[in-house]
N, C-alpha and C. Protein backbone atom coordinates (compact mmCIF):
# COMPACT_ATOMS: atom_id res chain seq x y z
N UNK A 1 0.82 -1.19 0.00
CA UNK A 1 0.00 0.00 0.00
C UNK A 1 0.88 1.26 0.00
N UNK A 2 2.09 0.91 0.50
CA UNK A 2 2.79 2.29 0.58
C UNK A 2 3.33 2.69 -0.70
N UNK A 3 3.80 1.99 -1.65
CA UNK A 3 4.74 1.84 -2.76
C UNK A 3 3.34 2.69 -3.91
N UNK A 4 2.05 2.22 -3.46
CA UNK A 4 1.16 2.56 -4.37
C UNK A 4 0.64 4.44 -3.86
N UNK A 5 0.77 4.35 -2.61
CA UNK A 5 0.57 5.85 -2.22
C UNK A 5 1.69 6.24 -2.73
N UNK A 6 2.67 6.17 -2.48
CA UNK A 6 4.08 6.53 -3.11
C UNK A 6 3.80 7.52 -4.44
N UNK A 7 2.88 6.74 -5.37
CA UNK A 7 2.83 7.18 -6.39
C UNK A 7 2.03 8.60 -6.79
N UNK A 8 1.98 9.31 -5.34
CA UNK A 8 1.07 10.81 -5.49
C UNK A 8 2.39 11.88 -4.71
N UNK A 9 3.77 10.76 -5.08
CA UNK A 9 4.83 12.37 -4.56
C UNK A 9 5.23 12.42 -6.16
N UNK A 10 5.60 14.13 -5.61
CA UNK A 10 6.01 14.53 -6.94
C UNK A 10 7.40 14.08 -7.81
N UNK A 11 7.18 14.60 -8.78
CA UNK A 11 8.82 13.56 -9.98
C UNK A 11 9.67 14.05 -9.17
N UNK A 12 10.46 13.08 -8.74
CA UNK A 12 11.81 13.42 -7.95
C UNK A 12 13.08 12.44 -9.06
N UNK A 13 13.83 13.39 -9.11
CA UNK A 13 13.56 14.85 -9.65
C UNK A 13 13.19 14.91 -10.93
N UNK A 14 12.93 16.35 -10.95
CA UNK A 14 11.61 16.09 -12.40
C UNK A 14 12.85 16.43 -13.15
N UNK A 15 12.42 16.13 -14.59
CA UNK A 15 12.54 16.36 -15.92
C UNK A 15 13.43 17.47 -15.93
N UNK A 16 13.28 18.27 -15.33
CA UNK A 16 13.49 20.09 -15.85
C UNK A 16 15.06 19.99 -15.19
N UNK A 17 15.58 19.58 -14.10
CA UNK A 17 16.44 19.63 -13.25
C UNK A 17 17.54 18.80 -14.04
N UNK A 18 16.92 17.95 -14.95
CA UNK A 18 18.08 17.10 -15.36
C UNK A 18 18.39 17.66 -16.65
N UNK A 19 17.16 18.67 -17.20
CA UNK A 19 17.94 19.50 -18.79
C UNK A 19 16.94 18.59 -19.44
N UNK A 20 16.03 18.25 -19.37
CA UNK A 20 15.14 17.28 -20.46
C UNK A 20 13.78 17.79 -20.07
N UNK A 21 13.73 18.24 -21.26
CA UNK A 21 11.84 18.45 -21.78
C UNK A 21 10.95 17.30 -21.78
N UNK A 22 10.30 17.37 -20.90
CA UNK A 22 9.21 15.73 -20.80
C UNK A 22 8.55 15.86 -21.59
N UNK A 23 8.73 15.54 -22.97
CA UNK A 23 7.37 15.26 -24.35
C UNK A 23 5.94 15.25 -23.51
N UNK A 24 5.06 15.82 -24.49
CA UNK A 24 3.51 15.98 -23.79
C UNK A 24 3.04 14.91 -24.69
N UNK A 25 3.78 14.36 -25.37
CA UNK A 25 3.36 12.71 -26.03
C UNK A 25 3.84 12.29 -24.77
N UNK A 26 4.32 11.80 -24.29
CA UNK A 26 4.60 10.50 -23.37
C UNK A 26 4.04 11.05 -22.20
N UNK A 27 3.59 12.80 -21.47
CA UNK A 27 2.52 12.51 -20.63
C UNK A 27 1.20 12.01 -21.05
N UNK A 28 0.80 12.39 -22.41
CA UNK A 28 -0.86 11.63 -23.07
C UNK A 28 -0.79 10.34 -22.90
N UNK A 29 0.17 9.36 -23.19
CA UNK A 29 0.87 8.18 -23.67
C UNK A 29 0.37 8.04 -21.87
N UNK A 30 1.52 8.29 -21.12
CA UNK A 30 1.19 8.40 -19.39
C UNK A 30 -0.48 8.24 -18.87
N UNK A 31 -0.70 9.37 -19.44
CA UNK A 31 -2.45 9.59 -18.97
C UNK A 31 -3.49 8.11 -19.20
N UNK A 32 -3.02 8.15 -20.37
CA UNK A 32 -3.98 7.20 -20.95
C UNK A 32 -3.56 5.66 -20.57
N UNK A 33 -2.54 5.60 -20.55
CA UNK A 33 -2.15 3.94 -19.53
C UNK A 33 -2.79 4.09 -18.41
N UNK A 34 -2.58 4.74 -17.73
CA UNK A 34 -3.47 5.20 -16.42
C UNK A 34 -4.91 4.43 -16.51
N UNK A 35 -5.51 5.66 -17.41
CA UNK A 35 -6.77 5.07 -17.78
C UNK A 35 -7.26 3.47 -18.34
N UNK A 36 -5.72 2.74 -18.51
CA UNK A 36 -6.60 1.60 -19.41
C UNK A 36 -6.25 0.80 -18.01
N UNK A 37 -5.29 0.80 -17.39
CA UNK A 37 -5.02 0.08 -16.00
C UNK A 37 -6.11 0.33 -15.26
N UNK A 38 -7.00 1.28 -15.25
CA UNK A 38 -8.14 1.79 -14.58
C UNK A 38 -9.21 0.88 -14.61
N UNK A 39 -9.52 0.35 -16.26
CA UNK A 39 -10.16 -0.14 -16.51
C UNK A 39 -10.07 -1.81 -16.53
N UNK A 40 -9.00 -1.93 -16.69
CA UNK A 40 -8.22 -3.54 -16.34
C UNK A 40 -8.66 -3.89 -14.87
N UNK A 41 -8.54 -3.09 -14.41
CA UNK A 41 -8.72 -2.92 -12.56
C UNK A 41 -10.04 -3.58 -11.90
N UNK A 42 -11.04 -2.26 -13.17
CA UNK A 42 -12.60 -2.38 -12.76
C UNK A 42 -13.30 -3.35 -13.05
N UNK A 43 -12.74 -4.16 -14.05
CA UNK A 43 -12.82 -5.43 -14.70
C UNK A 43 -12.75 -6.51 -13.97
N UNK A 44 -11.44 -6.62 -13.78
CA UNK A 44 -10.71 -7.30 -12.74
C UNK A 44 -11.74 -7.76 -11.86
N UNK A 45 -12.15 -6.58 -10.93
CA UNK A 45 -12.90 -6.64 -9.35
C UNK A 45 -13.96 -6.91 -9.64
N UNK A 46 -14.83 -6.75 -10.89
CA UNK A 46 -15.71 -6.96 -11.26
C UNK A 46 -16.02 -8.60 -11.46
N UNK A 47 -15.42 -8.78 -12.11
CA UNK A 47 -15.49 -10.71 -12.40
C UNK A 47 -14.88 -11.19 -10.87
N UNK A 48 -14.33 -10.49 -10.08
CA UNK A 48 -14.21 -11.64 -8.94
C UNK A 48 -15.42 -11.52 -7.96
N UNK A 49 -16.06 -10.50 -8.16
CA UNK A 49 -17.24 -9.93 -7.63
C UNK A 49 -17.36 -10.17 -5.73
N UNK A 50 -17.66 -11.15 -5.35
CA UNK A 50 -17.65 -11.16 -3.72
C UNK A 50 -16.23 -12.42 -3.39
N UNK A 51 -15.71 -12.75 -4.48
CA UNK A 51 -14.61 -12.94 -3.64
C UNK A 51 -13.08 -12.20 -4.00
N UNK A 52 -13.34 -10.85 -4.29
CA UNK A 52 -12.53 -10.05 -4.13
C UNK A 52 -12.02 -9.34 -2.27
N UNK A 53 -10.44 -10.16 -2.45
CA UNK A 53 -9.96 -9.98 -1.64
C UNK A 53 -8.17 -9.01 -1.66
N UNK A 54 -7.96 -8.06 -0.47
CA UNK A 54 -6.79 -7.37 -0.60
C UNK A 54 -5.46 -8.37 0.14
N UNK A 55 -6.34 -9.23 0.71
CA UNK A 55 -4.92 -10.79 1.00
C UNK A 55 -4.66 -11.42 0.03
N UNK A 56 -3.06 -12.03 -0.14
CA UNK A 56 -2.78 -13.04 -0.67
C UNK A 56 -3.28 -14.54 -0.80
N UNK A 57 -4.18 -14.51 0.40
CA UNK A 57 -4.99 -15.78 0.43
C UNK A 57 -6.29 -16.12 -0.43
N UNK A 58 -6.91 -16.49 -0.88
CA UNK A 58 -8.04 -16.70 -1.62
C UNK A 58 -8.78 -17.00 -0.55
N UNK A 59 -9.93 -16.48 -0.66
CA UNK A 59 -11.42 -16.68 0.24
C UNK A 59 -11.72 -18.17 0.09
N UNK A 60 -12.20 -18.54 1.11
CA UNK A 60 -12.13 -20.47 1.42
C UNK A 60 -13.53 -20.40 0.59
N UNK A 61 -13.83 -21.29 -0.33
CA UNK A 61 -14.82 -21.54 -0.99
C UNK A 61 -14.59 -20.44 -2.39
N UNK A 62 -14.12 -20.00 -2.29
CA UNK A 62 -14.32 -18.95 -3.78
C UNK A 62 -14.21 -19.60 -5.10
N UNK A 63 -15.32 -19.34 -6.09
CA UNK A 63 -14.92 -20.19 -7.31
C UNK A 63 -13.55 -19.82 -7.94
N UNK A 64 -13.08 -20.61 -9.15
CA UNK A 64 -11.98 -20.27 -10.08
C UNK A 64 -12.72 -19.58 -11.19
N UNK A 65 -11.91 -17.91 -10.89
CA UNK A 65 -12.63 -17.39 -12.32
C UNK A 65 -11.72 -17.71 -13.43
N UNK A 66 -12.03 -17.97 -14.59
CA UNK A 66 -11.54 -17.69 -15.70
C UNK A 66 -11.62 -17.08 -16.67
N UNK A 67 -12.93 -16.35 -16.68
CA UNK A 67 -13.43 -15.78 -18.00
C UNK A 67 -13.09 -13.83 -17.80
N UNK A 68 -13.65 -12.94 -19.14
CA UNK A 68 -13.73 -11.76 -18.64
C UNK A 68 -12.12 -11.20 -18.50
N UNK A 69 -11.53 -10.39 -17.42
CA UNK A 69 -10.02 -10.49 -17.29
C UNK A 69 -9.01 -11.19 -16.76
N UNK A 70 -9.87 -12.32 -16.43
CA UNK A 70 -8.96 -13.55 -15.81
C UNK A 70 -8.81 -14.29 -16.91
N UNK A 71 -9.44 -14.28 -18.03
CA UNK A 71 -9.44 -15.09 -19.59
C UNK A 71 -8.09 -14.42 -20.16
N UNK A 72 -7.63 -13.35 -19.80
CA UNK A 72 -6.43 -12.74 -20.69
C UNK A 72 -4.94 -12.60 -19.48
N UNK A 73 -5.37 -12.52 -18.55
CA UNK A 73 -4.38 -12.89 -17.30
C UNK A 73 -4.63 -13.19 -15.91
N UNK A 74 -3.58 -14.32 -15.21
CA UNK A 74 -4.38 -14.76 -14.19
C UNK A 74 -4.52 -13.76 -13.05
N UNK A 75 -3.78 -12.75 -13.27
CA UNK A 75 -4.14 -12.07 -11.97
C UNK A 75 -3.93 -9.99 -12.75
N UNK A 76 -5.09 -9.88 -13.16
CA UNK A 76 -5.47 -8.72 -13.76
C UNK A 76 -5.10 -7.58 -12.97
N UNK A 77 -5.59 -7.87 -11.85
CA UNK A 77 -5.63 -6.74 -10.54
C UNK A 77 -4.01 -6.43 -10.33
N UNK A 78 -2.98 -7.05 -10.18
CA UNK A 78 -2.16 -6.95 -10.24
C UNK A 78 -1.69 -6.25 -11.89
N UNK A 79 -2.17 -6.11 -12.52
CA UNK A 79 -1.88 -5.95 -13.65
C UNK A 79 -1.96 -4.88 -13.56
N UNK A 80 -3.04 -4.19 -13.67
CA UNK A 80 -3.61 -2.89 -13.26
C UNK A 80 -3.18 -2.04 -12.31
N UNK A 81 -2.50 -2.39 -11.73
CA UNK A 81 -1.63 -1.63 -10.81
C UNK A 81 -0.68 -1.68 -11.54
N UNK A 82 0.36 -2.26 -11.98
CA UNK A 82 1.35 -2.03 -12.44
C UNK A 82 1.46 -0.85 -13.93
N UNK A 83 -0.06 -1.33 -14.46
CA UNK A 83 0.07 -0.12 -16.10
C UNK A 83 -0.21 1.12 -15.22
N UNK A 84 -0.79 1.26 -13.80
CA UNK A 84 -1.07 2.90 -13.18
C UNK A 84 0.04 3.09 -12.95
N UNK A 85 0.95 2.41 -12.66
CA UNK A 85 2.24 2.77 -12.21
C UNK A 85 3.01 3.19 -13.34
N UNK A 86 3.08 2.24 -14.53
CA UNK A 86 3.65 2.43 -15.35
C UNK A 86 2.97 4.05 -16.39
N UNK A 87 1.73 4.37 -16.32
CA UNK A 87 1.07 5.38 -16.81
C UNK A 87 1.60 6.45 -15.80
N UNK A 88 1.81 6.70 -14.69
CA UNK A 88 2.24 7.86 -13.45
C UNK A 88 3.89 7.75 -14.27
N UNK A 89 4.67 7.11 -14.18
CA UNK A 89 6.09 7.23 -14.61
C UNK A 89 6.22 7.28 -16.07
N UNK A 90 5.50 7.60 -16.86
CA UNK A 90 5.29 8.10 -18.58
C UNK A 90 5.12 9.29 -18.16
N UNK A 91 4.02 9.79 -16.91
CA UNK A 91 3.58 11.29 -17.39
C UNK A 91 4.08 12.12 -16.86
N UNK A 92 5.14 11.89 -15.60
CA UNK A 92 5.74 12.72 -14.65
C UNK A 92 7.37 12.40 -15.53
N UNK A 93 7.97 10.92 -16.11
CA UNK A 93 8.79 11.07 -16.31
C UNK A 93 9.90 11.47 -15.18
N UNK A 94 9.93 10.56 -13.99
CA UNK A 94 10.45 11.09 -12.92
C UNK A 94 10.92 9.77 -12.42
N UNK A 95 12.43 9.43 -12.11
CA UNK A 95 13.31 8.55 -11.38
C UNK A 95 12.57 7.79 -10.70
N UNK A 96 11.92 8.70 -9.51
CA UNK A 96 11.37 8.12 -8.18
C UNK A 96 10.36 6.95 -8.88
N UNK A 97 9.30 7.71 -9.62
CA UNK A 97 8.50 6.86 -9.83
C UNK A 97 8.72 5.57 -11.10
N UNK A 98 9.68 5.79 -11.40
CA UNK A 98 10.59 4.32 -12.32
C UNK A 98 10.84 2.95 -11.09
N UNK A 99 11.69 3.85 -10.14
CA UNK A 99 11.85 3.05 -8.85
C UNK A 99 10.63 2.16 -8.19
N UNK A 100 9.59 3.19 -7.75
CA UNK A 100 8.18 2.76 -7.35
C UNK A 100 7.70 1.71 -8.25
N UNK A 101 7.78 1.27 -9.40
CA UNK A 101 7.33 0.82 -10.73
C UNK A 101 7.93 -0.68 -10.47
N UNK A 102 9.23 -0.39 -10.55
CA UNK A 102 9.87 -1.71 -10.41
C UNK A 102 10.10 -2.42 -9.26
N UNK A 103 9.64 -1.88 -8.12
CA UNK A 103 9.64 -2.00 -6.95
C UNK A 103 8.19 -2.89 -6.16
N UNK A 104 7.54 -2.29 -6.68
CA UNK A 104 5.49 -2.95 -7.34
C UNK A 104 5.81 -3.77 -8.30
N UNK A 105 6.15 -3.66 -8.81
CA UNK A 105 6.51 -5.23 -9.88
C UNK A 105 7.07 -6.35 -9.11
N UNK A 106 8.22 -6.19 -8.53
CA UNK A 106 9.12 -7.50 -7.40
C UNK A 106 7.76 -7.94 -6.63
N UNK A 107 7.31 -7.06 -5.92
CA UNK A 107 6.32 -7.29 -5.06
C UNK A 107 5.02 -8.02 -5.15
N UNK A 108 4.53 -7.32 -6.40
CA UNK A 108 3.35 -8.17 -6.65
C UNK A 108 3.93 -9.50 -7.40
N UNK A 109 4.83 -9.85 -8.37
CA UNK A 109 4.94 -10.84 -8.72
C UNK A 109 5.27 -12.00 -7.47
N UNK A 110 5.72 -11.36 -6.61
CA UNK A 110 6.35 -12.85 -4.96
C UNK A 110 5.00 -12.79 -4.90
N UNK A 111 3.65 -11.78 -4.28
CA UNK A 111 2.70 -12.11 -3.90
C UNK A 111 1.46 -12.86 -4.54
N UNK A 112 2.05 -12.83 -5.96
CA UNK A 112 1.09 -13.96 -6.95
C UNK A 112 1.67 -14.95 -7.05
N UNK A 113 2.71 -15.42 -6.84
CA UNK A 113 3.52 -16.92 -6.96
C UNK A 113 2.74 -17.33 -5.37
N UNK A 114 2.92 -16.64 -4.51
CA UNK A 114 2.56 -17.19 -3.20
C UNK A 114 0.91 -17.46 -3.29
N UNK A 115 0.11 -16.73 -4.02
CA UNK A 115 -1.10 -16.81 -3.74
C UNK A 115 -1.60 -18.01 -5.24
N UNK A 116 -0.70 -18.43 -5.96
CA UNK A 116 -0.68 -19.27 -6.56
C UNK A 116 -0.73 -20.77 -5.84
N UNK A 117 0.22 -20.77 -5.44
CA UNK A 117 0.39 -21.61 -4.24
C UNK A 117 -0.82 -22.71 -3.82
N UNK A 118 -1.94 -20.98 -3.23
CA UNK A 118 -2.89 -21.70 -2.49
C UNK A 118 -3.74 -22.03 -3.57
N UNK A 119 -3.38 -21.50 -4.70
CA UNK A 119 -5.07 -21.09 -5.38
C UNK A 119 -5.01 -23.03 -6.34
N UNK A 120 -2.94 -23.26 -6.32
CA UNK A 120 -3.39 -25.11 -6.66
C UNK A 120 -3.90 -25.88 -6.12
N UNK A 121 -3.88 -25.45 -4.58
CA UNK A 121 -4.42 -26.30 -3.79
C UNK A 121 -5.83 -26.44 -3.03
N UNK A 122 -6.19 -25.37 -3.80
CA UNK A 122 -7.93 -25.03 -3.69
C UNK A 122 -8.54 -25.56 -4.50
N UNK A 123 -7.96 -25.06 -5.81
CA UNK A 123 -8.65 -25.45 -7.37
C UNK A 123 -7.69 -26.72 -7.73
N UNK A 124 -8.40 -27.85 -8.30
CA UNK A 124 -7.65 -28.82 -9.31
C UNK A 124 -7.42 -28.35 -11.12
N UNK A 125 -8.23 -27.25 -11.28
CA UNK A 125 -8.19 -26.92 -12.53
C UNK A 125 -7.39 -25.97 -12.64
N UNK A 126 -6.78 -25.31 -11.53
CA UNK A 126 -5.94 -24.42 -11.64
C UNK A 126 -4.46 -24.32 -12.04
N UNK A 127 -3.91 -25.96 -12.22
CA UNK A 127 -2.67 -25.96 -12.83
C UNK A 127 -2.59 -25.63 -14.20
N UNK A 128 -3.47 -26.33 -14.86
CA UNK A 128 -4.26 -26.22 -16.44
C UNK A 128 -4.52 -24.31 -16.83
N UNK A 129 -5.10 -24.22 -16.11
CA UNK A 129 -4.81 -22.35 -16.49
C UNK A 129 -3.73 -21.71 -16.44
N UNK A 130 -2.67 -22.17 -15.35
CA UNK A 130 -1.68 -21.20 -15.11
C UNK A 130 -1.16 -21.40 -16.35
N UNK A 131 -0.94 -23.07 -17.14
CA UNK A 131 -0.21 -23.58 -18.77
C UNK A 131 -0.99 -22.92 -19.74
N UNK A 132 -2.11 -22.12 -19.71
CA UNK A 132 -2.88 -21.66 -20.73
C UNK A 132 -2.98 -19.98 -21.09
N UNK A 133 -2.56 -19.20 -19.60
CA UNK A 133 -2.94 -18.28 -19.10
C UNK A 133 -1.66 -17.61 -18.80
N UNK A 134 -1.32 -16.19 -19.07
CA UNK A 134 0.16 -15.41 -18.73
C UNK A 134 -0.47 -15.37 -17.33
N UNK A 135 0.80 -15.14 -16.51
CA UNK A 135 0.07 -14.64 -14.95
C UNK A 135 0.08 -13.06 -15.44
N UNK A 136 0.71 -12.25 -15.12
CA UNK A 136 0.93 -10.93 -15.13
C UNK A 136 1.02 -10.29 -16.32
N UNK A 137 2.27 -9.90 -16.77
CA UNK A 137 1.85 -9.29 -17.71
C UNK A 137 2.67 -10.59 -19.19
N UNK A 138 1.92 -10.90 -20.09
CA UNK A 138 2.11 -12.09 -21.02
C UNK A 138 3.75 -11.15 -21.67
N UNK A 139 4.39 -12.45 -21.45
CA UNK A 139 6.00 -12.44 -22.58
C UNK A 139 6.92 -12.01 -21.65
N UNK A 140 7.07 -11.20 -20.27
CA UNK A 140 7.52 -10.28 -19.55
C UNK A 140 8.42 -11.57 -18.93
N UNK A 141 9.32 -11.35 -18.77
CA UNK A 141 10.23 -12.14 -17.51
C UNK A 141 10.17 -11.49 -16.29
N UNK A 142 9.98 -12.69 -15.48
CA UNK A 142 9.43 -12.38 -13.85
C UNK A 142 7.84 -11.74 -13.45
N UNK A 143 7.54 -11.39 -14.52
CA UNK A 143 5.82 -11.11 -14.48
C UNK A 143 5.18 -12.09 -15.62
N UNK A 144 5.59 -13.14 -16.03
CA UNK A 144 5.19 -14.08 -16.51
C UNK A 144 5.38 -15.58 -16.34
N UNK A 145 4.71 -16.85 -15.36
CA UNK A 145 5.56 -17.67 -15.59
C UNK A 145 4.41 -19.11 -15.97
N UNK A 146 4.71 -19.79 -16.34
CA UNK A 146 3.72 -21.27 -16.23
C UNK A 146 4.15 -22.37 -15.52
């Protein structure tokens, strides 16, 4: 939670300090990742509907979703945080938040391997998806594995 508040300090240090003009293409470019992680997000929470949880654990009884944004990756929500992150460090163009970025990336990827974990030993169909399904973000090393 902190790494994600993190992401409302300002570009340290910005653009201007280092002699570089931050293109207002790559803040639009910025903005609009924002927005599609937004929507990856709402998606996301949406198809898990009441067993949307902020633990690594899966809710005891919760079905296996697959369809919707779990049909394109197994763990969307995580996804979606990472393109806001990655959309905040396009539009500020700022160190700090490169850091924050890759820092939320380590993090959520340990906390989806771990919550993988449980989710084989809940679901029997769940090995079969992880072989079908990118976890994070598809092709990526360390945010992708089967």
């Amino acid at each position: 939670m902190i790494l994600i508040a993190a992401h409302w300090l300002p570009p340290t240090p910005p653009p201007s300090d280092l002699g570089i003009h931050w293109p207002l293409a790559l803040r639009l470019i910025g903005g609009l990742t924002v927005l599609i992680g937004l929507v990856i997000g709402a998606q996301g929470a949406l198809n898990l509907g009441d067993s949307l949880s902020p633990l690594p654990e899966p809710m005891p009884g919760a079905a296996l979703i697959t369809e919707g944004a779990y049909g394109r990756c197994r763990h969307p929500l995580y996804q979606s945080l990472l393109l806001c992150s990655l959309g905040v460090t396009l539009a500020l163009g700022s160190l700090l938040h490169l850091g924050l970025l890759l820092a939320l990336a380590t993090i959520l990827s340990l906390k989806a391997r771990r919550e993988e974990q449980r989710l084989c030993s809940m679901h029997s169909g769940y090995a079969d998806y992880m072989t079908s399904t990118p976890a994070i973000v598809p092709f990526l090393p360390g945010l992708d594995w089967h």
